[in-house]
C-alpha atoms as a PDB file:
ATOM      1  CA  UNK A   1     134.842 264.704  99.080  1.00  0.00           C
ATOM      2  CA  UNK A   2     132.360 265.143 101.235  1.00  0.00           C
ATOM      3  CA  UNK A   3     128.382 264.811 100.791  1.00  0.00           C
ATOM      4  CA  UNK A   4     126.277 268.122 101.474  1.00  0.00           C
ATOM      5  CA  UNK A   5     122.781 267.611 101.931  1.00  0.00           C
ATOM      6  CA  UNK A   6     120.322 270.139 102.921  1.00  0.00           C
ATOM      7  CA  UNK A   7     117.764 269.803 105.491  1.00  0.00           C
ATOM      8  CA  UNK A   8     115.181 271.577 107.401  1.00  0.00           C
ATOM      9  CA  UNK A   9     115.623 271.164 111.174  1.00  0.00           C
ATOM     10  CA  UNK A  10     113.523 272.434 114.043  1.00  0.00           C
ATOM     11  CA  UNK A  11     114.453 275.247 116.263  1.00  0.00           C
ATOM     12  CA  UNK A  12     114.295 275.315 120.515  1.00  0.00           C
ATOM     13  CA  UNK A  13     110.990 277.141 119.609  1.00  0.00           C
ATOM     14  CA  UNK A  14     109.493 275.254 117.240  1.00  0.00           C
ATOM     15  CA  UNK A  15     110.493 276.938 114.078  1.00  0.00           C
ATOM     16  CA  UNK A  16     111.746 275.387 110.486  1.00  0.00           C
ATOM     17  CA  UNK A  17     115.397 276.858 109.421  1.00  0.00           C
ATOM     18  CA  UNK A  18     117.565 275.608 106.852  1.00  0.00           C
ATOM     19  CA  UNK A  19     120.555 273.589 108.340  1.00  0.00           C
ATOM     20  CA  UNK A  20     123.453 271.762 106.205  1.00  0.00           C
ATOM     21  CA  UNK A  21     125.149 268.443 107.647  1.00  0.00           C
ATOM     22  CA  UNK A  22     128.200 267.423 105.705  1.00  0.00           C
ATOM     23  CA  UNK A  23     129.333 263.705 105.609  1.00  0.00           C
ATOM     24  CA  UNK A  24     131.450 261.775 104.028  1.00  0.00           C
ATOM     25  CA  UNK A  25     129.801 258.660 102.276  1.00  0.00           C
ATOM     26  CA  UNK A  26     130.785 256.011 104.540  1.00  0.00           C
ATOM     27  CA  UNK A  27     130.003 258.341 107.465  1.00  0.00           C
ATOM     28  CA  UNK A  28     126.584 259.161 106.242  1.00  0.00           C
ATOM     29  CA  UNK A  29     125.551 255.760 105.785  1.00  0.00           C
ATOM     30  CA  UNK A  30     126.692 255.128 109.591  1.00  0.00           C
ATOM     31  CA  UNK A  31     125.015 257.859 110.801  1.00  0.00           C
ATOM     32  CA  UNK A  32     121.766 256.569 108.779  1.00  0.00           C
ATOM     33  CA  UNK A  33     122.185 253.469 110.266  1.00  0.00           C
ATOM     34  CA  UNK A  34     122.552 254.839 113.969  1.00  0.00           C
ATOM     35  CA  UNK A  35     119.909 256.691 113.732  1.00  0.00           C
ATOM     36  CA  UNK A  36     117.139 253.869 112.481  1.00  0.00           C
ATOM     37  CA  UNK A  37     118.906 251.825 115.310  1.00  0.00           C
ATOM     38  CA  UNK A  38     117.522 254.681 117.656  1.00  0.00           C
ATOM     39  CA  UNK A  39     114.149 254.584 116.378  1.00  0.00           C
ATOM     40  CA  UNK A  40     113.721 251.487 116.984  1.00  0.00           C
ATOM     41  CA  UNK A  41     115.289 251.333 120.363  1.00  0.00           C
ATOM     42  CA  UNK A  42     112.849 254.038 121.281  1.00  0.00           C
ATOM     43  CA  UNK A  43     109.853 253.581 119.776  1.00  0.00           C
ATOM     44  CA  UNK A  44     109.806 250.102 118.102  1.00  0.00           C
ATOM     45  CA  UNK A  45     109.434 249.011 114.456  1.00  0.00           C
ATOM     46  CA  UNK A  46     105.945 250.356 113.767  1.00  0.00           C
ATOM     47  CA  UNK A  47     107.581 254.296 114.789  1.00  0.00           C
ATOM     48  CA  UNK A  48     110.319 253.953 112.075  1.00  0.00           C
ATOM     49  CA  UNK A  49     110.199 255.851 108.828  1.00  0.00           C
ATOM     50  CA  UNK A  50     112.843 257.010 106.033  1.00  0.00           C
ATOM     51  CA  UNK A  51     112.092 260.456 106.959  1.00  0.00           C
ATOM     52  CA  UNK A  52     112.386 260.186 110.694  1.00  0.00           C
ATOM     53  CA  UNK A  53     115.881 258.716 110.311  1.00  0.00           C
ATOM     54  CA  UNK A  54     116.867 261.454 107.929  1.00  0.00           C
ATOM     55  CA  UNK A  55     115.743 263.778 109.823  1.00  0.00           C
ATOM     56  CA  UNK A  56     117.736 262.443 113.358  1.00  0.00           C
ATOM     57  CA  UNK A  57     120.655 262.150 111.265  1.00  0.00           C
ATOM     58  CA  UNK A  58     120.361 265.704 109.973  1.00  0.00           C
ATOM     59  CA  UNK A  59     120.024 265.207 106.206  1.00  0.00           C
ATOM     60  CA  UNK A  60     117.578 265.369 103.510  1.00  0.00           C
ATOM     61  CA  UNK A  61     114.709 263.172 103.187  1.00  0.00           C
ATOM     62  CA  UNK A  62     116.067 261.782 100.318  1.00  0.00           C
ATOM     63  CA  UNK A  63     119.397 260.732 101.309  1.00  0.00           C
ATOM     64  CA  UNK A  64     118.265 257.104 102.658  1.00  0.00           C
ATOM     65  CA  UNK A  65     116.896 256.067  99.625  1.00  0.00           C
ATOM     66  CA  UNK A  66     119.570 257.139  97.925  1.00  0.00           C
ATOM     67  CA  UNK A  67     122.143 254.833  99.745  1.00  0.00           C
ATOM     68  CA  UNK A  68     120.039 252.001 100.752  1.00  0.00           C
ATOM     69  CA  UNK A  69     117.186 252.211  98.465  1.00  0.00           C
ATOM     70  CA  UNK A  70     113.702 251.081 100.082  1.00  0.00           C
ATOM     71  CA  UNK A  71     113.233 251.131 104.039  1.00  0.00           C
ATOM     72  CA  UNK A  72     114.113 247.461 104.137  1.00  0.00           C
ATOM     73  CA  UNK A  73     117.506 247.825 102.712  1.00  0.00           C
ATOM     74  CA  UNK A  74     118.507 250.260 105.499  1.00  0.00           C
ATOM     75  CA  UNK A  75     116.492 247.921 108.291  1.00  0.00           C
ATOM     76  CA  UNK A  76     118.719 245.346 106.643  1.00  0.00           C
ATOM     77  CA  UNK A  77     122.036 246.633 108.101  1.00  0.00           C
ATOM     78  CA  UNK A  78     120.401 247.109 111.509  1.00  0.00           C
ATOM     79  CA  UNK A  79     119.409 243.524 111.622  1.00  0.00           C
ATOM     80  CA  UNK A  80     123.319 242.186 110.574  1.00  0.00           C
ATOM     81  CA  UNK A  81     124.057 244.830 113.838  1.00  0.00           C
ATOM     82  CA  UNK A  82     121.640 242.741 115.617  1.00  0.00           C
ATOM     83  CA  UNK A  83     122.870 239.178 114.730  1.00  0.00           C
ATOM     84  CA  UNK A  84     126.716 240.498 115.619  1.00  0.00           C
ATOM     85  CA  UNK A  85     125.022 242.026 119.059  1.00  0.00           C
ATOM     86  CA  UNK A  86     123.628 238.450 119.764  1.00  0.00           C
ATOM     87  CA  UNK A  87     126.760 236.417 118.746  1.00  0.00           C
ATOM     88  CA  UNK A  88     128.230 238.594 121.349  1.00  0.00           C
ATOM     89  CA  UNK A  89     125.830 237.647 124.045  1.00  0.00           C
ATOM     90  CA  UNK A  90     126.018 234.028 123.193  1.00  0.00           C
ATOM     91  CA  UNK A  91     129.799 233.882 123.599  1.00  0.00           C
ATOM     92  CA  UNK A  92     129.363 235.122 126.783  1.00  0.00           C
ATOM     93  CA  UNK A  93     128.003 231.674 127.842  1.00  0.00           C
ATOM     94  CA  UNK A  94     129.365 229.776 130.309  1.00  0.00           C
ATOM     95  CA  UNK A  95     131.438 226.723 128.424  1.00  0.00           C
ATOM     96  CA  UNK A  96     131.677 224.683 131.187  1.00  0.00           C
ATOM     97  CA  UNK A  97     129.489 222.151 132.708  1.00  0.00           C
ATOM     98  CA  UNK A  98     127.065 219.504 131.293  1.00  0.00           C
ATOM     99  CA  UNK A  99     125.495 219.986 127.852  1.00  0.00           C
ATOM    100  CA  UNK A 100     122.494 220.715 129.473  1.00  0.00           C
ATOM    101  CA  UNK A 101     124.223 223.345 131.252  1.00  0.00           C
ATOM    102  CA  UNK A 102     125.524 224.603 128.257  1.00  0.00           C
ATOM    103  CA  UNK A 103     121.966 224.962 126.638  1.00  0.00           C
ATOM    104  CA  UNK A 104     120.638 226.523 129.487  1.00  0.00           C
ATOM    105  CA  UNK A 105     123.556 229.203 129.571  1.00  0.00           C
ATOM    106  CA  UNK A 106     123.065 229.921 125.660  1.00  0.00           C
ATOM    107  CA  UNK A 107     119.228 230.607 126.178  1.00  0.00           C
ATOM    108  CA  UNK A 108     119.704 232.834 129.080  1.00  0.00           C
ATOM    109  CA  UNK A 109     121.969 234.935 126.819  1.00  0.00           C
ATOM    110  CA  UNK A 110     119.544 234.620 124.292  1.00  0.00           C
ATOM    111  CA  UNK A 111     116.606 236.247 126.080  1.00  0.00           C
ATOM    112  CA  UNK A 112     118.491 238.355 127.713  1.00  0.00           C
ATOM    113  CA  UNK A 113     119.651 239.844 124.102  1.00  0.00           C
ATOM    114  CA  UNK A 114     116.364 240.315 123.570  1.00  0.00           C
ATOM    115  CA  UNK A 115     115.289 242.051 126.336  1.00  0.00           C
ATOM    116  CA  UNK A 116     118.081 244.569 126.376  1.00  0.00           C
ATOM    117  CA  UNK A 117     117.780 245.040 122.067  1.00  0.00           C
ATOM    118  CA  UNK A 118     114.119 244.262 121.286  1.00  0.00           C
ATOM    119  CA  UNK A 119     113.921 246.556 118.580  1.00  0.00           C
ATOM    120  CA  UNK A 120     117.026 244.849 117.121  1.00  0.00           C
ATOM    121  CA  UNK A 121     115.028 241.418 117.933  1.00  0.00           C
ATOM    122  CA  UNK A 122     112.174 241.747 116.821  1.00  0.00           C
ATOM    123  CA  UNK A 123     113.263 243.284 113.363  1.00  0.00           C
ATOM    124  CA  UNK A 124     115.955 240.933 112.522  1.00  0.00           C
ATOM    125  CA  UNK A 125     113.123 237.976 112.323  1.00  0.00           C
ATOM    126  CA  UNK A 126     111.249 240.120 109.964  1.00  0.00           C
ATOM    127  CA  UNK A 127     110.722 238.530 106.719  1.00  0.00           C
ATOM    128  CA  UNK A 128     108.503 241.369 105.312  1.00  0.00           C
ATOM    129  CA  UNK A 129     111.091 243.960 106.645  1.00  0.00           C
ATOM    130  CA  UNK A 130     114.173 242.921 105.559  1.00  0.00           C
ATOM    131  CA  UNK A 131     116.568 241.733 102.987  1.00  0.00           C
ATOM    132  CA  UNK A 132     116.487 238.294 103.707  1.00  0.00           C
ATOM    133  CA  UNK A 133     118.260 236.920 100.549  1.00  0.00           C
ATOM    134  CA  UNK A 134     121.414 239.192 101.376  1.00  0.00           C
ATOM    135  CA  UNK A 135     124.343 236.815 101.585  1.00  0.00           C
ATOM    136  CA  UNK A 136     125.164 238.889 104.341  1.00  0.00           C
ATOM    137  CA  UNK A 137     122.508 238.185 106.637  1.00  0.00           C
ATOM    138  CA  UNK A 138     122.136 234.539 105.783  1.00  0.00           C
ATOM    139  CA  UNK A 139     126.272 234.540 107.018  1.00  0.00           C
ATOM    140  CA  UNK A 140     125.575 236.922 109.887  1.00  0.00           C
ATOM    141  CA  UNK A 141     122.442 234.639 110.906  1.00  0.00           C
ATOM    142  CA  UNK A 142     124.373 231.630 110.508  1.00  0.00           C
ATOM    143  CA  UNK A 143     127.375 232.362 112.689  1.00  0.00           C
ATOM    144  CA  UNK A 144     125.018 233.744 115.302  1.00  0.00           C
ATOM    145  CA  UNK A 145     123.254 230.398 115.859  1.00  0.00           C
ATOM    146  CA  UNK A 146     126.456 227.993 114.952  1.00  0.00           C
ATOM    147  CA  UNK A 147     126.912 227.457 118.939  1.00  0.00           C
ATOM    148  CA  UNK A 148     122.908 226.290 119.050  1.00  0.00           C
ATOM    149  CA  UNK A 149     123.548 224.242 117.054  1.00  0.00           C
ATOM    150  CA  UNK A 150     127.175 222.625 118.381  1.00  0.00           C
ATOM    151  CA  UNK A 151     125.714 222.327 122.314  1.00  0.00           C
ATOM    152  CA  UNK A 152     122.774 220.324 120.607  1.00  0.00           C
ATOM    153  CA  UNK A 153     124.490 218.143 118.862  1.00  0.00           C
ATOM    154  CA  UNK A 154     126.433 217.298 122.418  1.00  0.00           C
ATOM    155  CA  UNK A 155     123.499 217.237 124.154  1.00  0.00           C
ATOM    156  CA  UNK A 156     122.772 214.655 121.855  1.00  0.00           C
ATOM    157  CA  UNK A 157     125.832 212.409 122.220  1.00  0.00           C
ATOM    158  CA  UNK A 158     127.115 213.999 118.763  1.00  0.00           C
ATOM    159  CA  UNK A 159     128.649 215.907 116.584  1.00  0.00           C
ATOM    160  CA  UNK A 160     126.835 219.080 114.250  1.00  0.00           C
ATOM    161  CA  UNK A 161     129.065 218.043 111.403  1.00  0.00           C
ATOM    162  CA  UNK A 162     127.550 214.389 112.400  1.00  0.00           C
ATOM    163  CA  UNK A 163     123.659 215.266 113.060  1.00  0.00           C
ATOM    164  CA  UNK A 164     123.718 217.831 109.791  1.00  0.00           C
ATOM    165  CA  UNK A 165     125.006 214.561 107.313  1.00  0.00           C
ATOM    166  CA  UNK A 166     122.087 212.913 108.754  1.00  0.00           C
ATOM    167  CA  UNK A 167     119.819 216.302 108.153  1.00  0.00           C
ATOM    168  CA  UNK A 168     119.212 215.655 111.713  1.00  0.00           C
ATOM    169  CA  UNK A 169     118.077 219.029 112.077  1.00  0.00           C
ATOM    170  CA  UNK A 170     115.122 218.643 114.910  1.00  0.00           C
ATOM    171  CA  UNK A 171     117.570 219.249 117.751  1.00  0.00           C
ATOM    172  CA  UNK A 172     118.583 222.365 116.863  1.00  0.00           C
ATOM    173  CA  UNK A 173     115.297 223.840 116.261  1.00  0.00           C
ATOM    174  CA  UNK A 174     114.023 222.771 119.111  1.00  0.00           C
ATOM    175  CA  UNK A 175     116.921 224.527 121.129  1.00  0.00           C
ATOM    176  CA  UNK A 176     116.183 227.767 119.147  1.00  0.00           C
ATOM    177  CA  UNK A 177     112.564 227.410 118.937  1.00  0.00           C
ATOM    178  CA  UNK A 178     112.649 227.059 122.878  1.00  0.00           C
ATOM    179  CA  UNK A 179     114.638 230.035 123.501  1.00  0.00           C
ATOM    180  CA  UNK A 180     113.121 232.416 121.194  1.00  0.00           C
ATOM    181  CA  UNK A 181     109.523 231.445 122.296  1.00  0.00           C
ATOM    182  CA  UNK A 182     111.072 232.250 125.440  1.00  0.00           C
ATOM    183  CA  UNK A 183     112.465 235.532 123.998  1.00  0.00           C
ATOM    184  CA  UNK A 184     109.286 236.666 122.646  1.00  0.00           C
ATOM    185  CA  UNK A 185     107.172 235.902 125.381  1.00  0.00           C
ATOM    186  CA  UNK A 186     109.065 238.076 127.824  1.00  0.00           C
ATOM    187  CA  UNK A 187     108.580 241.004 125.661  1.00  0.00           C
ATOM    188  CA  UNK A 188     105.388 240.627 125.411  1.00  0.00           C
ATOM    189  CA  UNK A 189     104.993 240.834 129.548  1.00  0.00           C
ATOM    190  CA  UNK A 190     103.301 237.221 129.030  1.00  0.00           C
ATOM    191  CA  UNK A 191     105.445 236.487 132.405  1.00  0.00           C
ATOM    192  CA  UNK A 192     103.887 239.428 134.065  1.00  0.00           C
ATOM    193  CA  UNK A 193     102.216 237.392 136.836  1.00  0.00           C
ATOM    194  CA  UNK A 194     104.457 234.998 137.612  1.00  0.00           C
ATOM    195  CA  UNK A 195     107.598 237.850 138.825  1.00  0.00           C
ATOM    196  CA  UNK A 196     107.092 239.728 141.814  1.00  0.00           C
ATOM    197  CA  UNK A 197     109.451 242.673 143.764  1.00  0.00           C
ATOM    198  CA  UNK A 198     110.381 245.790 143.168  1.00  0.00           C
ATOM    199  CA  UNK A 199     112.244 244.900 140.016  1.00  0.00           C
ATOM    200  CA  UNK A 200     110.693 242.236 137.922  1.00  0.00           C
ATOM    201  CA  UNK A 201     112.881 242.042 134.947  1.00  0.00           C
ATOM    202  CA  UNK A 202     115.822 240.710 137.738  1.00  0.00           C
ATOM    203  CA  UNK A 203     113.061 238.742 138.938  1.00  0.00           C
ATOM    204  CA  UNK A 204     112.209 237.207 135.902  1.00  0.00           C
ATOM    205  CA  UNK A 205     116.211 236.758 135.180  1.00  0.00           C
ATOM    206  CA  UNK A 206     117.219 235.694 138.430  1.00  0.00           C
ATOM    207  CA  UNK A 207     114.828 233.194 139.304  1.00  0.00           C
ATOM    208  CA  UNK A 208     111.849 232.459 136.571  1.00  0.00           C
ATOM    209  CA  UNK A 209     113.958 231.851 133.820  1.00  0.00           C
ATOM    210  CA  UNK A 210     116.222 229.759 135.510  1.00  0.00           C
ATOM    211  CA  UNK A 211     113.595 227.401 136.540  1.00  0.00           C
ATOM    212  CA  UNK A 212     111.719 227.457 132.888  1.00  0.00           C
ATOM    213  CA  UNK A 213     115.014 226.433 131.614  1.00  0.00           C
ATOM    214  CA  UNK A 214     115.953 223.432 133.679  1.00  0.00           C
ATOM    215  CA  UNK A 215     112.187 222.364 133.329  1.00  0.00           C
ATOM    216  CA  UNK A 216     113.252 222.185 129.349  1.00  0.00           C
ATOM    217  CA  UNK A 217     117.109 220.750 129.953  1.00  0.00           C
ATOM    218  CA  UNK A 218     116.801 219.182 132.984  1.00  0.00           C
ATOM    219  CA  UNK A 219     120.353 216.964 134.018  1.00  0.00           C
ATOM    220  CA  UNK A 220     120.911 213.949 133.114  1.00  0.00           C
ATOM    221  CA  UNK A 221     118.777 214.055 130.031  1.00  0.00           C
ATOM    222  CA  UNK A 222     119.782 213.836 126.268  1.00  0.00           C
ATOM    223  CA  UNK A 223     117.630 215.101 123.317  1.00  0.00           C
ATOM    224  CA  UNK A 224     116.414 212.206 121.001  1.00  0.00           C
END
């Protein structure tokens, strides 16, 4: 049976008027969900509220707290979108060449995640946001960065079943630390001066972030 949830929605000129949306559960909590993923796509974490994804989604202001509970737990299941969004990109890596090939292809997909989804980005390394404990997100986050953490280990002549026994763990954060400083820096325009043309973003992917990444994986070079 379905869910019927009154709202007030805005006319073409301006004006309140009663409107009813009818959903089933699982549809309601996917149209929640689509509609936070909006807000942030358009207007960043700081322009997202409960009420402004209610009202997108054309339901009362109390329906997302009824199915998710606080903001965070419906910010949660936007960041587990974002960690399957980024295993995506990184599987789009090429799988061929050196390792240090490899790590270079992994970063560029992981920047370039993050410039197409920053909303997604930025929120799904939000401790204070988020629901970090879910077992959910801890898997999702996980399986994301499993292939960081494999072309490190053959970058450095081993194994990550190998380098984990030894709670070798320094190559892989420096492989994810890289590329997410990386990441962040680009949306914050800290590149700005160094890309020129009439489209900087291909610029910046074409050529600058190329070159930043064989400065850090250069060939012929293993990490410790």
């Amino acid at each position: 049976m379905g869910n019927k949830l009154n709202t007030v929605k805005m006319s073409t000129d301006g004006s309140a008027h009663n409107a009813e949306r009818t959903y089933h559960h699982g549809e309601l909590r996917a149209a929640l969900i689509a509609a936070t993923d909006a807000i942030l796509r358009e207007r960043g974490i700081e322009g997202f509220s409960l009420r402004e994804a209610a009202r997108r989604a054309g339901v009362s202001p109390a329906a997302p707290a009824h199915h998710f509970g606080k903001a965070s737990g419906l910010l949660t299941e936007v960041a587990l979108l974002g960690y399957a969004d980024l295993r995506s990109y990184l599987q789009r890596a090429d799988p061929n060449g050196s390792p240090a090939a490899r790590l270079r292809s992994l970063a560029r997909e992981y920047v370039l995640f993050a410039l197409d989804h920053p909303g997604r980005f930025r929120l799904m390394f939000r401790k204070d946001l988020i629901h970090r404990d879910d077992p959910r997100y801890r898997e999702a986050s996980h399986t994301a960065l499993t292939c960081f953490a494999d072309a490190a280990a053959a970058h450095a002549g081993t194994t990550r079943e190998a380098m984990f026994a030894r709670q070798a763990f320094g190559p892989v954060l420096a492989v994810w630390s890289t590329a997410h400083g990386i990441a962040h820096l680009a949306l914050e325009d800290k590149f700005a001066a160094l890309v020129h043309g009439p489209d900087p973003r291909r610029d910046f992917t074409d050529r600058l972030l190329p070159d930043l990444l064989l400065a850090q994986w250069p060939e012929g070079q293993s990490l410790p």
